[in-house]
PDB file of N, CA and C in Angstrom:
ATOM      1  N   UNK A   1       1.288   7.061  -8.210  1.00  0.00           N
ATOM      2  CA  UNK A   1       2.188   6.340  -7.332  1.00  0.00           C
ATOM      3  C   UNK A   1       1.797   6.592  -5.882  1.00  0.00           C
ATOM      4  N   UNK A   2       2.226   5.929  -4.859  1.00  0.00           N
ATOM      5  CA  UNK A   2       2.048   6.137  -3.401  1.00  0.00           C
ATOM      6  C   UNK A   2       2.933   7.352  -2.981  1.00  0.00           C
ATOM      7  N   UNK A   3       3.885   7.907  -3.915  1.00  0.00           N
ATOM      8  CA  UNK A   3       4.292   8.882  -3.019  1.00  0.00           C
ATOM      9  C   UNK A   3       3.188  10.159  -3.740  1.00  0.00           C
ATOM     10  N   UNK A   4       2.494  10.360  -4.790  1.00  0.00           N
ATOM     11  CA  UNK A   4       2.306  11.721  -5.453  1.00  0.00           C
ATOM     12  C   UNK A   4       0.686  11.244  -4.548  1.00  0.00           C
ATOM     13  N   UNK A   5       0.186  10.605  -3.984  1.00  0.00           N
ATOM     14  CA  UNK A   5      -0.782   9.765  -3.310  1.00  0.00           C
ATOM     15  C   UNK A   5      -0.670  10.418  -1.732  1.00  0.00           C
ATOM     16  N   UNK A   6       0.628  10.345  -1.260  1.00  0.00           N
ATOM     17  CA  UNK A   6       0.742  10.772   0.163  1.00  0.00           C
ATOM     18  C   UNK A   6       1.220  12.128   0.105  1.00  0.00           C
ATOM     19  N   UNK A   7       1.992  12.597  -0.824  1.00  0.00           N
ATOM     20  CA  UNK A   7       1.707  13.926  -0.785  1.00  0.00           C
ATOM     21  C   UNK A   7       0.590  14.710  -1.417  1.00  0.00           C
ATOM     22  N   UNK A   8      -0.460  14.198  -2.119  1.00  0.00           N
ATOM     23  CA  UNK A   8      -1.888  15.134  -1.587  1.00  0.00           C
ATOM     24  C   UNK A   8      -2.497  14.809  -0.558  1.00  0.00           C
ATOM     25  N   UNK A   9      -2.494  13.403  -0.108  1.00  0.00           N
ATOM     26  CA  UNK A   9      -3.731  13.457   0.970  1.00  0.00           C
ATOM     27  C   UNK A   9      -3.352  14.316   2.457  1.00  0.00           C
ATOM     28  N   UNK A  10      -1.563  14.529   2.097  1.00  0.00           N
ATOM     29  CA  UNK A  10      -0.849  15.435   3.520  1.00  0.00           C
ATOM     30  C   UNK A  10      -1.208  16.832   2.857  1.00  0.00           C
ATOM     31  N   UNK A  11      -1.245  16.967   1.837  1.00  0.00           N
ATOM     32  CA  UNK A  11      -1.612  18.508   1.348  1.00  0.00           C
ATOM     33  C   UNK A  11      -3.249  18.871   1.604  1.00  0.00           C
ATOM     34  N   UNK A  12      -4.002  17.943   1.406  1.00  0.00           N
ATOM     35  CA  UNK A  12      -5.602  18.094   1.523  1.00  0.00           C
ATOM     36  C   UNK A  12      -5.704  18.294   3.153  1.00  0.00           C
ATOM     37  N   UNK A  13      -4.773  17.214   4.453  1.00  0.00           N
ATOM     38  CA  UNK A  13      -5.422  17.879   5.534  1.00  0.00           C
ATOM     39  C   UNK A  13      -5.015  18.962   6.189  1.00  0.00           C
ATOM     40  N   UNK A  14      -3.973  19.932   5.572  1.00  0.00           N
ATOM     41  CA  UNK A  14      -3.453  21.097   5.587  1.00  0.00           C
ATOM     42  C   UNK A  14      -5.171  21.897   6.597  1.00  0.00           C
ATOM     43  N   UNK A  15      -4.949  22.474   7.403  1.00  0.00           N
ATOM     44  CA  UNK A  15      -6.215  23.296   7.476  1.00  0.00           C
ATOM     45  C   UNK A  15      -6.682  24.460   6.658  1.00  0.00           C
ATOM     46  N   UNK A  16      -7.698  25.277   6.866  1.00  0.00           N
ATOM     47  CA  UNK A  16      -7.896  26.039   5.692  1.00  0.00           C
ATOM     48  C   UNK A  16      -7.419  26.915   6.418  1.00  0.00           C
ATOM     49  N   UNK A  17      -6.940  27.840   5.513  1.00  0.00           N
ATOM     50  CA  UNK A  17      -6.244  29.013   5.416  1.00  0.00           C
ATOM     51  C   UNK A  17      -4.521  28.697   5.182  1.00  0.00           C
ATOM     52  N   UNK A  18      -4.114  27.881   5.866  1.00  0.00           N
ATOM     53  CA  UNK A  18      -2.535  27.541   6.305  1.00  0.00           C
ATOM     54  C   UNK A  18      -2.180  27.103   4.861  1.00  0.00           C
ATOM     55  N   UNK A  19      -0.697  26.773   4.842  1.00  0.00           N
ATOM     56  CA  UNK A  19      -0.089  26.744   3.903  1.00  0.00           C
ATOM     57  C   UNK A  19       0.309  25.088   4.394  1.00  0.00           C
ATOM     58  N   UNK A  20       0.603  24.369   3.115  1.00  0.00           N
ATOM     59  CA  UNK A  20       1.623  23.396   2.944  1.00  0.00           C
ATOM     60  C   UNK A  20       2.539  23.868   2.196  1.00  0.00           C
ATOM     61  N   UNK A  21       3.879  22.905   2.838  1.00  0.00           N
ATOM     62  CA  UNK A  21       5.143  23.053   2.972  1.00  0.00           C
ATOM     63  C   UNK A  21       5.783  21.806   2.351  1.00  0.00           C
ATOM     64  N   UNK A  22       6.171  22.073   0.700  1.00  0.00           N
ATOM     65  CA  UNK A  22       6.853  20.773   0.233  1.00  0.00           C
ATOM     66  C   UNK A  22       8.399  21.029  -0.189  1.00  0.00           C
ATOM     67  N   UNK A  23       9.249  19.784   0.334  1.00  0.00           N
ATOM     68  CA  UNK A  23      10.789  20.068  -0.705  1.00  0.00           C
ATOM     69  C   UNK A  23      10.776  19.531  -1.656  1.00  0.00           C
ATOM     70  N   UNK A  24      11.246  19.708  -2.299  1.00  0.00           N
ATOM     71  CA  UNK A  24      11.831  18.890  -3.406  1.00  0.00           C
ATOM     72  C   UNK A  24      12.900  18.557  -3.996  1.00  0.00           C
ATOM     73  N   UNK A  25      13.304  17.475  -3.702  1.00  0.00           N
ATOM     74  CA  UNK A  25      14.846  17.266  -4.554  1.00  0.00           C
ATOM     75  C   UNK A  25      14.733  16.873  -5.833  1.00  0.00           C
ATOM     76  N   UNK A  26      15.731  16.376  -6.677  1.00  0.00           N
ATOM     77  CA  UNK A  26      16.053  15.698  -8.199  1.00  0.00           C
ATOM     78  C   UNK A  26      16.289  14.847  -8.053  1.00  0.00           C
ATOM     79  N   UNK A  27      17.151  14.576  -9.263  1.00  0.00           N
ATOM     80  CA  UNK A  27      16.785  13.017  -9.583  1.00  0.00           C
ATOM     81  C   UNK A  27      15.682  12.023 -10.187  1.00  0.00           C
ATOM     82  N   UNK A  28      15.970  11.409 -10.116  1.00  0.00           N
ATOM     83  CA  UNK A  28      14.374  10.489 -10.287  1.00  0.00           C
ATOM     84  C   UNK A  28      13.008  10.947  -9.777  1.00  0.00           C
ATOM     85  N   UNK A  29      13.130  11.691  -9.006  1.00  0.00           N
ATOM     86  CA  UNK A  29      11.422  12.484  -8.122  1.00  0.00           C
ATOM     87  C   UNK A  29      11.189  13.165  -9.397  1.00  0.00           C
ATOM     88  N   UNK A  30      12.371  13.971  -9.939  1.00  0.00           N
ATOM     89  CA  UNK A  30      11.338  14.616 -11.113  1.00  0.00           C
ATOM     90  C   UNK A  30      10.206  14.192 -12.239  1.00  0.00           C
ATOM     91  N   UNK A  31      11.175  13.242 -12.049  1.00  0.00           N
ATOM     92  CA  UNK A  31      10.322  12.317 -13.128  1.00  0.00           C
ATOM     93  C   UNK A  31       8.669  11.827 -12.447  1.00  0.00           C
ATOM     94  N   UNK A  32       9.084  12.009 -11.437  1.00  0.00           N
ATOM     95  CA  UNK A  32       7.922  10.670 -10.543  1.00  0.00           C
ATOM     96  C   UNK A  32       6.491  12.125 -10.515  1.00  0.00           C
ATOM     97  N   UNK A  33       7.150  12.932  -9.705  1.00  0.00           N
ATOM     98  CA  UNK A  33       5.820  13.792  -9.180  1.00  0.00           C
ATOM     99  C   UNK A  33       5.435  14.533 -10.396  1.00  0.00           C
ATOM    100  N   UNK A  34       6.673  14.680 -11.270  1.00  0.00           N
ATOM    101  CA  UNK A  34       6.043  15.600 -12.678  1.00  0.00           C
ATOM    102  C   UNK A  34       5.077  14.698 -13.542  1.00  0.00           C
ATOM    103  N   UNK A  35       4.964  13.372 -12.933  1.00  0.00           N
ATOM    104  CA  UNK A  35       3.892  12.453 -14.431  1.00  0.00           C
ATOM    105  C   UNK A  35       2.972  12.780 -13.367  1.00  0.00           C
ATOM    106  N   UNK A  36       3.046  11.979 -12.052  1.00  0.00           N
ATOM    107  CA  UNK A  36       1.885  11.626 -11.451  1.00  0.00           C
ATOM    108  C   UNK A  36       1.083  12.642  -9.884  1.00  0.00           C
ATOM    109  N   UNK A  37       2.170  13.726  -9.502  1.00  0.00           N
ATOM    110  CA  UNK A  37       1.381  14.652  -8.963  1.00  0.00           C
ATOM    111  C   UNK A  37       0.156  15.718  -9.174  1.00  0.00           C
ATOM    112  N   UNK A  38       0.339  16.221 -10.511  1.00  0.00           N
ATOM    113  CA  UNK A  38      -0.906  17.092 -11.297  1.00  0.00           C
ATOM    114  C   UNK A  38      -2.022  16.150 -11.076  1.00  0.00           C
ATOM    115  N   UNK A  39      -1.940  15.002 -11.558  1.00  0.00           N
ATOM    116  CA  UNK A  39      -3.493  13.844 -11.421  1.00  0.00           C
ATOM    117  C   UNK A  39      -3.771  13.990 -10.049  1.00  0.00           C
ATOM    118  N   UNK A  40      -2.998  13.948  -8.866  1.00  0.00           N
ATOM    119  CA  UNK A  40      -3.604  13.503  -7.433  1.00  0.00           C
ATOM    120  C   UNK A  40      -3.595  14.658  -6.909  1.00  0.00           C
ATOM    121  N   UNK A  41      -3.208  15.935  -7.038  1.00  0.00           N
ATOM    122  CA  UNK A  41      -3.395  17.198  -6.663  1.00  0.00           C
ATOM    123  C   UNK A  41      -4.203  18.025  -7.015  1.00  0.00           C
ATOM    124  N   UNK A  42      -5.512  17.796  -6.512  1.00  0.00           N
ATOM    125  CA  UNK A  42      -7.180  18.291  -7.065  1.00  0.00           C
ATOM    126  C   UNK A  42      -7.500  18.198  -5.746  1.00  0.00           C
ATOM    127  N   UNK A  43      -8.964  19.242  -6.042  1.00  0.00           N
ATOM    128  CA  UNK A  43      -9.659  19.825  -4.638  1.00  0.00           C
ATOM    129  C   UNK A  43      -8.967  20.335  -3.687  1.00  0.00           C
ATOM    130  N   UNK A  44      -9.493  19.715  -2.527  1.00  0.00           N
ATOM    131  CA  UNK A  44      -8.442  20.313  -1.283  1.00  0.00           C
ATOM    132  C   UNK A  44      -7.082  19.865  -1.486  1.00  0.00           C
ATOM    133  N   UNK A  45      -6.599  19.343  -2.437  1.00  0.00           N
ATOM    134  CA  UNK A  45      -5.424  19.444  -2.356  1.00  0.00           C
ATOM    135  C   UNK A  45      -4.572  19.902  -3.434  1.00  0.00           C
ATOM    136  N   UNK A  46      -5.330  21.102  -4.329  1.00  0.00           N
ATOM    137  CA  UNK A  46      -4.474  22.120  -4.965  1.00  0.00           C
ATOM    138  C   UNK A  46      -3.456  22.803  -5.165  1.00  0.00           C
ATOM    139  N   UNK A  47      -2.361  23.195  -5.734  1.00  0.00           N
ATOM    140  CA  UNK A  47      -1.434  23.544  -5.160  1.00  0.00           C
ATOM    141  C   UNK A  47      -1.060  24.877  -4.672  1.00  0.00           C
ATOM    142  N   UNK A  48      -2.562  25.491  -5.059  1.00  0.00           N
ATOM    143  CA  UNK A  48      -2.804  27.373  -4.317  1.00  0.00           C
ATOM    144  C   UNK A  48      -2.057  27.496  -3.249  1.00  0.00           C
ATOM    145  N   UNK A  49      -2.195  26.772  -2.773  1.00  0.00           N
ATOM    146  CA  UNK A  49      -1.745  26.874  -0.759  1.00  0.00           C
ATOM    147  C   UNK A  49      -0.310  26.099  -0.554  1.00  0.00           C
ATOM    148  N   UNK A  50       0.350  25.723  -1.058  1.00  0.00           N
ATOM    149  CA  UNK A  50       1.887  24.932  -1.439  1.00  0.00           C
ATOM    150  C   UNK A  50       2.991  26.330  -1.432  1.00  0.00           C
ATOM    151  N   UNK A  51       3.776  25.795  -0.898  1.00  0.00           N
ATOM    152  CA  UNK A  51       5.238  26.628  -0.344  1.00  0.00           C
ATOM    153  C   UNK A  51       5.846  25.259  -0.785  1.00  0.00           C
ATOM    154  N   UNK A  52       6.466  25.358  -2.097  1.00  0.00           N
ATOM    155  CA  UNK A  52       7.549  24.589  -2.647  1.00  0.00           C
ATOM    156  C   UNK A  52       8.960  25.192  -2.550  1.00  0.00           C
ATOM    157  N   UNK A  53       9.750  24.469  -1.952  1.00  0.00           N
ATOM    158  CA  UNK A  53      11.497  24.531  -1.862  1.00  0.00           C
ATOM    159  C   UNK A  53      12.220  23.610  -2.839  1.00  0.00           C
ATOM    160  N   UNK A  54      13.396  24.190  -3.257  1.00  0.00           N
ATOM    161  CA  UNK A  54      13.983  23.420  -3.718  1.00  0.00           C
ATOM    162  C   UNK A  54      15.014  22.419  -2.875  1.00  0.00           C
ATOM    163  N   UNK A  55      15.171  21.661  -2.187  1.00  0.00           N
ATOM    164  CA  UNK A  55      16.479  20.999  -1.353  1.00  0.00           C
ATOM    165  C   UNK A  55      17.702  21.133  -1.630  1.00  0.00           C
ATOM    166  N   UNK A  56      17.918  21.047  -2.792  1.00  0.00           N
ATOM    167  CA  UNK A  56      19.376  20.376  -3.331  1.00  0.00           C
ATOM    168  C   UNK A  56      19.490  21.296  -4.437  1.00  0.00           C
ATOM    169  N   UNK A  57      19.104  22.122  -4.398  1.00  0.00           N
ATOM    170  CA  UNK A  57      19.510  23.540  -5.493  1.00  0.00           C
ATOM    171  C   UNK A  57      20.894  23.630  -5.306  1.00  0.00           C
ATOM    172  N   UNK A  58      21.237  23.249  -6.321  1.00  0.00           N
ATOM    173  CA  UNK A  58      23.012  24.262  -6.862  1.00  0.00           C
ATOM    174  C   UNK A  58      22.715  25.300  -7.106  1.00  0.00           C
ATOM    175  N   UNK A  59      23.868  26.167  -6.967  1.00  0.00           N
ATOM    176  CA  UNK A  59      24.533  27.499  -7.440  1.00  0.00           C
ATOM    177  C   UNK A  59      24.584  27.514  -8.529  1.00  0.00           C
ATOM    178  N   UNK A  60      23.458  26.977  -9.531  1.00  0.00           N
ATOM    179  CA  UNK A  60      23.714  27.520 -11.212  1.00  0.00           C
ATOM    180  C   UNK A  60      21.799  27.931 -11.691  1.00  0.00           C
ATOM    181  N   UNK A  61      22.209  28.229 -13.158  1.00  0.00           N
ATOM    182  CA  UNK A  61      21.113  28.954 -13.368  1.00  0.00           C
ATOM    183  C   UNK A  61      20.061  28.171 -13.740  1.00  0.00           C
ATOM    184  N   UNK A  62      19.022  28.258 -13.559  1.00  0.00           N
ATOM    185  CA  UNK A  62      17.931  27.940 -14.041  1.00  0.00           C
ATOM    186  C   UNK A  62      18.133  26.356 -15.300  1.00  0.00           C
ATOM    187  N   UNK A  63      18.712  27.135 -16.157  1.00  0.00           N
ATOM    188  CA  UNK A  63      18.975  26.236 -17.380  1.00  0.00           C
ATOM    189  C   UNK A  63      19.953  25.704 -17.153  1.00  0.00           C
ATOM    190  N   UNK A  64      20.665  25.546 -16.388  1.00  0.00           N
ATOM    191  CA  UNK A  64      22.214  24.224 -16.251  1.00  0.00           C
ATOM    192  C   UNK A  64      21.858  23.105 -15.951  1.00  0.00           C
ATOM    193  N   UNK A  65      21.779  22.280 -16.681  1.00  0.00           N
ATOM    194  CA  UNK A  65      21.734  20.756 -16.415  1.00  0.00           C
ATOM    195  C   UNK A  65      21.558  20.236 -15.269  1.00  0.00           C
ATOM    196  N   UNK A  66      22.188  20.902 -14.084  1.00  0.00           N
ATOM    197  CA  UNK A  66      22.157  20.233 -12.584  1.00  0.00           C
ATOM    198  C   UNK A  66      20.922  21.164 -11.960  1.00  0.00           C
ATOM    199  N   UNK A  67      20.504  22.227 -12.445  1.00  0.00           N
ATOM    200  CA  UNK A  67      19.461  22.376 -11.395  1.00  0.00           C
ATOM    201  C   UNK A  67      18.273  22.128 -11.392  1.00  0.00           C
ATOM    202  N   UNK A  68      18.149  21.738  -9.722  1.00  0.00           N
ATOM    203  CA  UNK A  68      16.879  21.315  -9.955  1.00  0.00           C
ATOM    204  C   UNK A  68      15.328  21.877 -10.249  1.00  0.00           C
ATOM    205  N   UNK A  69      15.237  23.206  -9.714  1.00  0.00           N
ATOM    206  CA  UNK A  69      14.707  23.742 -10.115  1.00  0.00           C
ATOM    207  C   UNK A  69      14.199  23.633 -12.128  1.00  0.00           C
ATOM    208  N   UNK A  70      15.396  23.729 -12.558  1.00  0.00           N
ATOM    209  CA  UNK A  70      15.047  23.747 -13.991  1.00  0.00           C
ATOM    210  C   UNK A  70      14.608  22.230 -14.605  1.00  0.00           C
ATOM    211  N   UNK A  71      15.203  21.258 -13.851  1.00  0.00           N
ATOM    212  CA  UNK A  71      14.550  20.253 -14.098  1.00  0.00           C
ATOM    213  C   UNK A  71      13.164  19.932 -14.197  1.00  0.00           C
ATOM    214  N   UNK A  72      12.669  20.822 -12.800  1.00  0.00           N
ATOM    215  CA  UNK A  72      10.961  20.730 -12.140  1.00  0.00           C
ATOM    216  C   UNK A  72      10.277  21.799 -13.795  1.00  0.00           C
ATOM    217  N   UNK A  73      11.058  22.506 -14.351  1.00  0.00           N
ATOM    218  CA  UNK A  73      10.422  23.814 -14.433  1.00  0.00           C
ATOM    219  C   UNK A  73      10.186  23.197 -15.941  1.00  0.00           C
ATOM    220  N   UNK A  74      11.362  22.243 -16.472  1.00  0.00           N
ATOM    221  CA  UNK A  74      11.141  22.021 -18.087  1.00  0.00           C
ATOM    222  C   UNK A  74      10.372  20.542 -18.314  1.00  0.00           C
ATOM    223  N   UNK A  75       9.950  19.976 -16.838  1.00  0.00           N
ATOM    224  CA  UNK A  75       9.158  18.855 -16.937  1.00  0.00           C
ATOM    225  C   UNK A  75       7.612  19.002 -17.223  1.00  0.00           C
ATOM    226  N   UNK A  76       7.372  20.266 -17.352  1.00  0.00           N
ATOM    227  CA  UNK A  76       6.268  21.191 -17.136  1.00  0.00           C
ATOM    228  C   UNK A  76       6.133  21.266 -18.963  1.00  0.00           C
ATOM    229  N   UNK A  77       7.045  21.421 -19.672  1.00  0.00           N
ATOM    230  CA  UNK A  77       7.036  21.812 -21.375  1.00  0.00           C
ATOM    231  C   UNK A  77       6.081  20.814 -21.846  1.00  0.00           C
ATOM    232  N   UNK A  78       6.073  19.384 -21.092  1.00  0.00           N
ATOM    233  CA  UNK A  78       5.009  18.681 -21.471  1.00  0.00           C
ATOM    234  C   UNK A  78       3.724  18.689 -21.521  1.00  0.00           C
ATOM    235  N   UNK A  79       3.084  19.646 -20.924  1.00  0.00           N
ATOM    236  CA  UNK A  79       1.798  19.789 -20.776  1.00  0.00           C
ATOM    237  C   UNK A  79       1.349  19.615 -19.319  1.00  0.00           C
ATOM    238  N   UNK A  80       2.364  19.276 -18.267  1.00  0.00           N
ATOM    239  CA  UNK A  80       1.970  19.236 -16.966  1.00  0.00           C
ATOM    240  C   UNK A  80       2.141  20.689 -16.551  1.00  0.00           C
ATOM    241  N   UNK A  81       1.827  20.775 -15.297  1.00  0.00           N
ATOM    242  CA  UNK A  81       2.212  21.759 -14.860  1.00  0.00           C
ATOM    243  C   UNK A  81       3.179  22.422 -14.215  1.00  0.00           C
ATOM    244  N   UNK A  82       3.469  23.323 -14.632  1.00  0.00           N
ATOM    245  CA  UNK A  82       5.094  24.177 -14.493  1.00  0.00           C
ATOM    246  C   UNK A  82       5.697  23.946 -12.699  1.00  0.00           C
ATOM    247  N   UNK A  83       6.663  24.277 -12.714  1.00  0.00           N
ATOM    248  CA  UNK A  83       7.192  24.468 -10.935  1.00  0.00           C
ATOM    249  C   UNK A  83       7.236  25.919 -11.094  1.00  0.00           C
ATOM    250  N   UNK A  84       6.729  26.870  -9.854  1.00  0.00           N
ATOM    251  CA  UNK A  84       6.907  27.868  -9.922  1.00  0.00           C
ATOM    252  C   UNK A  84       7.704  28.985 -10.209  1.00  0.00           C
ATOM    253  N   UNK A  85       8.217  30.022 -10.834  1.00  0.00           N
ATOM    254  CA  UNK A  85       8.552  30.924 -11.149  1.00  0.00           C
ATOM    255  C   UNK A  85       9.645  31.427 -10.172  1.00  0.00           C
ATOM    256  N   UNK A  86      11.021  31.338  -9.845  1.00  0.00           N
ATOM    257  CA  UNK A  86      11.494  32.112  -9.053  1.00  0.00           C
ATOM    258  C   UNK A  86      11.514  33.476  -8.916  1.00  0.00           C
ATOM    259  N   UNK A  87      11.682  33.861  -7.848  1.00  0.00           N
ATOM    260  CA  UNK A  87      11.646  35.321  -7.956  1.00  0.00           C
ATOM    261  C   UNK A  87      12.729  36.031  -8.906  1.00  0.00           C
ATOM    262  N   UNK A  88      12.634  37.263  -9.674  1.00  0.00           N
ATOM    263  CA  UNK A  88      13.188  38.041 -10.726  1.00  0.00           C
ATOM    264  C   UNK A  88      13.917  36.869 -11.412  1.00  0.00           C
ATOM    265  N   UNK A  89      13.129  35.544 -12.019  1.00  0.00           N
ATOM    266  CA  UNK A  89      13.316  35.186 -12.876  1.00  0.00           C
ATOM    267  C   UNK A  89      12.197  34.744 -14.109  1.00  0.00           C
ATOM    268  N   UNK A  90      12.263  34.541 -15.362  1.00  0.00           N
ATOM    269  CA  UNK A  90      10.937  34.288 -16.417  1.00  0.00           C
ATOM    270  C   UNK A  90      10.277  32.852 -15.981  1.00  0.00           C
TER     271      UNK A  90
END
């Protein structure tokens, strides 16, 4: 898609060393960047160097239906790739 499209080519001109900086909300994005970001996020635009936020994180756990985090994290069971690991959590 044009957005999993504009967020690598903004992640690729990141300079080297520096970090990119992505949010992420729910909803429908999950769906969108979990099919089609892994494909357009290669080479310089890997996600080694990515500082992912959640935006719209509720106050629940991991596994509650509303968060987003767990949304990002079980879109990953498919064979894409996971959303990162929060801290002191599996």
């Amino acid at each position: 898609s044009a957005l999993a499209q504009l967020v690598a080519q903004r992640a690729a001109a990141v300079a080297a060393g520096a970090r990119f900086s992505l949010g992420l909300s729910g909803g429908s994005l999950v769906r969108i960047l979990s099919q089609e970001l892994p494909a357009a996020a290669t080479g310089p635009a890997a996600p080694a160097r990515w500082l992912v936020a959640f935006c719209d994180e509720r106050l629940v756990p991991p596994e509650h239906p509303e968060s987003t985090f767990g949304a990002y994290k079980v879109s990953g069971a498919e064979g894409r790739p996971r959303a990162p690991t929060a801290p002191g959590r599996p």
